[in-house]
Protein backbone atom coordinates (compact mmCIF):
# COMPACT_ATOMS: atom_id res chain seq x y z
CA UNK A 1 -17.71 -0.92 -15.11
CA UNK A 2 -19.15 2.11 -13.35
CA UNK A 3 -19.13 5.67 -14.49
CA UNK A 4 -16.05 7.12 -12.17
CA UNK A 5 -14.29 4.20 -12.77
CA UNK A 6 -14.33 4.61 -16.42
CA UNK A 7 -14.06 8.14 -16.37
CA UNK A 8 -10.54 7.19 -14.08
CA UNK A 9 -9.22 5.26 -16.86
CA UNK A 10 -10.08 7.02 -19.60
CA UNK A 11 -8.43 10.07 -18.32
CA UNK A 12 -5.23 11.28 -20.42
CA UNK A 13 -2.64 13.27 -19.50
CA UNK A 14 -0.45 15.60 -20.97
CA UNK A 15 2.82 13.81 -22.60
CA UNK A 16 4.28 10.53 -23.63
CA UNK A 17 3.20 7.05 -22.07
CA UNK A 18 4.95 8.20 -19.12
CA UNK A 19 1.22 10.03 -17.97
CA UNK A 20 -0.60 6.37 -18.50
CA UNK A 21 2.02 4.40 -16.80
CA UNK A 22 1.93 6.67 -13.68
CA UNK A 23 -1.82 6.38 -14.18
CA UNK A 24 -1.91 2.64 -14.41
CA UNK A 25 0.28 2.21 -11.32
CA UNK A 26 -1.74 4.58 -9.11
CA UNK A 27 -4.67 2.19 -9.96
CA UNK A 28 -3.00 -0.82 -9.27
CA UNK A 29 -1.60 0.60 -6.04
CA UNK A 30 -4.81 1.36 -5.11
CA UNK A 31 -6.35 -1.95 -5.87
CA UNK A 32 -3.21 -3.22 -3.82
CA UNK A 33 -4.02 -1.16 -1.05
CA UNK A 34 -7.71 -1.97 -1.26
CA UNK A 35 -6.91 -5.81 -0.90
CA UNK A 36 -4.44 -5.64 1.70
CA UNK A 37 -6.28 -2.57 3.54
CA UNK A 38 -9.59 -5.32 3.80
CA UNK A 39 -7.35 -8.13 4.79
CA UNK A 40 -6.10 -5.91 8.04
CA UNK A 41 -9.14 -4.73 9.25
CA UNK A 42 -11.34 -8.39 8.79
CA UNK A 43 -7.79 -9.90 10.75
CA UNK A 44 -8.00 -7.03 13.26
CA UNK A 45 -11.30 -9.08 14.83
CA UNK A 46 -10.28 -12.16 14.17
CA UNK A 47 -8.93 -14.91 17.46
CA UNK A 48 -5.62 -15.17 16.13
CA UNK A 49 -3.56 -15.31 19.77
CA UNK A 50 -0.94 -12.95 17.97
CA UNK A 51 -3.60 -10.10 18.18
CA UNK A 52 -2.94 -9.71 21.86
CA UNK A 53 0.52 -9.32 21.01
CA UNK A 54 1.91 -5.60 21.66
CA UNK A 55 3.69 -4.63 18.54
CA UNK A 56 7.42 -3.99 19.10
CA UNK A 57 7.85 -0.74 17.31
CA UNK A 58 4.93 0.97 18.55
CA UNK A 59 3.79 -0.77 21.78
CA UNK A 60 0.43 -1.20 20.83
CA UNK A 61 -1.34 -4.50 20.35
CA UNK A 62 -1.21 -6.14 16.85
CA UNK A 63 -5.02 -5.94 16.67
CA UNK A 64 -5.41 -2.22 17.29
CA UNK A 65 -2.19 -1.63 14.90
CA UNK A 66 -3.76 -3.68 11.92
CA UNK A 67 -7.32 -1.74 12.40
CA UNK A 68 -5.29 1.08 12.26
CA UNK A 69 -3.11 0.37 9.21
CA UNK A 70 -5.88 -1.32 7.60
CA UNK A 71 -8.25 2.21 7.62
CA UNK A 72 -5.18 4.03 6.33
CA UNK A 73 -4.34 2.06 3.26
CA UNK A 74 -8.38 1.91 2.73
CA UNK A 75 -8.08 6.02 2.80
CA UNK A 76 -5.07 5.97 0.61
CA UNK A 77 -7.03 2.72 -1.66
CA UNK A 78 -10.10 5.41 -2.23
CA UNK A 79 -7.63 7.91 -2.92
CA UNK A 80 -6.06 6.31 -5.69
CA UNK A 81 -9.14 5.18 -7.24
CA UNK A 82 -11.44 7.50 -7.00
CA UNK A 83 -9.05 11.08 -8.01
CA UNK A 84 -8.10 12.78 -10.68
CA UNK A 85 -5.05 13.99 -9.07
CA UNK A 86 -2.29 11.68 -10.00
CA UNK A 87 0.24 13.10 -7.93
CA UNK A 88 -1.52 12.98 -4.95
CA UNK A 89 -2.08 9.35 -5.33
CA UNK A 90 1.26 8.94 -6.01
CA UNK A 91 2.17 10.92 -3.01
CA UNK A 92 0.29 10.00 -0.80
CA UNK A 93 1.40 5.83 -2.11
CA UNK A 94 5.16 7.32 -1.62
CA UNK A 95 4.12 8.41 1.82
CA UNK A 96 2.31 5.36 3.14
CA UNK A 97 5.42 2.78 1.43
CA UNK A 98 7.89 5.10 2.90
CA UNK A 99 6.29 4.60 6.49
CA UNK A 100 5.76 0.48 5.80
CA UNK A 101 9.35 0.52 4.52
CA UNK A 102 10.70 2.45 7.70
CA UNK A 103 8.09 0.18 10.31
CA UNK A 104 10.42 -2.85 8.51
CA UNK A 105 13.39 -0.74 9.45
CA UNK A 106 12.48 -0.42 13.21
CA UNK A 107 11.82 -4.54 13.27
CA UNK A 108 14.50 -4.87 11.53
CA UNK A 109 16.91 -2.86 14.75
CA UNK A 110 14.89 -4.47 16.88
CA UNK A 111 16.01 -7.88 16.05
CA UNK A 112 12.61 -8.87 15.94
CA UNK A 113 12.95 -12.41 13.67
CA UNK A 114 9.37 -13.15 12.99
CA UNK A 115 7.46 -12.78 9.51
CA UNK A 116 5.61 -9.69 9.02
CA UNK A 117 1.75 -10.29 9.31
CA UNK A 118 0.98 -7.72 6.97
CA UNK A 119 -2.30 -9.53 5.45
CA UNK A 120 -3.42 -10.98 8.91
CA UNK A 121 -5.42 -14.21 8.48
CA UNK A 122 -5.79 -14.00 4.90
CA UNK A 123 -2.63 -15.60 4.26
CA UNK A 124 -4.44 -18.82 6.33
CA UNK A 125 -7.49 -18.63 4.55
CA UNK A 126 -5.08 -18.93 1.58
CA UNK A 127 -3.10 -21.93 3.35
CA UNK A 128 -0.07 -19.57 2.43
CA UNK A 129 2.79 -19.96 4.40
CA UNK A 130 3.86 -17.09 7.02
CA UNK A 131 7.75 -17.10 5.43
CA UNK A 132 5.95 -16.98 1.49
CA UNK A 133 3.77 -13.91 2.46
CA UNK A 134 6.29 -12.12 3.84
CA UNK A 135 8.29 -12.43 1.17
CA UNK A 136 5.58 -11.72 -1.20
CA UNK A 137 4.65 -8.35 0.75
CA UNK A 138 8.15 -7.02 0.65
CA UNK A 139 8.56 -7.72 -3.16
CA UNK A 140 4.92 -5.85 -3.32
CA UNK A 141 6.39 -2.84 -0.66
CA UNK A 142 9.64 -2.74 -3.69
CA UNK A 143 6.77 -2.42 -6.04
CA UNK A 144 4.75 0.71 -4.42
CA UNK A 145 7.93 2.39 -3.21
CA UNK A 146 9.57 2.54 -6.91
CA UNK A 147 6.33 2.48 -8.88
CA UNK A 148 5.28 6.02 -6.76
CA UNK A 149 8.71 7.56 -6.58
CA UNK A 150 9.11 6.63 -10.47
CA UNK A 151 5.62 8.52 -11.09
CA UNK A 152 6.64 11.41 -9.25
CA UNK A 153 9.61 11.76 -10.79
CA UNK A 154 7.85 11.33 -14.21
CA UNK A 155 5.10 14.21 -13.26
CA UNK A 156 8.38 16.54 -11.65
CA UNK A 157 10.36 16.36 -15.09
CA UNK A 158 7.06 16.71 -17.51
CA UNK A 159 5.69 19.61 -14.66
CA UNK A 160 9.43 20.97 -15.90
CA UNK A 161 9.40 20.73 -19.38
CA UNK A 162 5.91 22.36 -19.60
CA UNK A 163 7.07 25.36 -17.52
């Protein structure tokens, strides 16, 4: 294990098991993002026909919007691993599920009826089906979007109780 990453995990903070938890889900969203950030951008230059496809929400093609989305979670990955600062890990998690959670929203009023391709050809390489990885990435989305607001809530009401 290397040096930041064990000086990551062995970092304590102030209060209960509430400070590890929020610690321990920042580094598994970050490991989450990591996987899924790789899995865009190697699907962004992939042949896959549905790369030429413009994205509904944003009008854009699917290849440029996964190289896109891809960098970002990668940012937000580093973030998360590499910090100290729990809460912006957290935050910035809350952010980037917030915006994945409202991109399902505009599909969603759209009408659009497909499976999300949210891990691009990985889920091929995995001979996953398109309906099972969907599923799986909206159960994982359910997972960053409590996990981050439940760790900021945890850092707002210790931050209070120190003050």
């Amino acid at each position: 294990m290397s040096a930041v990453v064990q000086q990551v995990v062995s970092q304590k903070l102030p209060g209960s098991g509430a400070g590890k938890w929020s610690r321990w889900f920042v580094l598994s969203a970050g490991g989450i993002l990591l996987i899924t950030g790789l899995a865009k951008i190697v699907s962004a230059f992939g042949k896959a026909k549905v790369l030429q496809n413009t994205d509904p929400v944003f009008g854009i093609s699917f290849a440029y919007l996964m190289l896109s989305v891809g960098i970002l979670e990668l940012a937000v990955s580093g973030v998360c691993l590499l910090t100290r600062k729990q809460s912006l890990g957290l935050g910035l998690t809350a952010w980037l599920s917030t915006c994945f959670l409202a991109y399902r929203g505009g599909l969603w009023y759209l009408g659009w009826q497909r499976p999300c391709s949210c891990l691009g050809n990985l889920t091929d390489t995995l001979h996953i089906s398109p309906h099972v990885a969907d599923v799986a990435m909206k159960i994982v989305l359910a997972y960053l979007l409590v996990g981050s607001y439940g760790g900021l809530l945890c850092l707002w009401k210790l931050n209070r109780k120190s003050i």
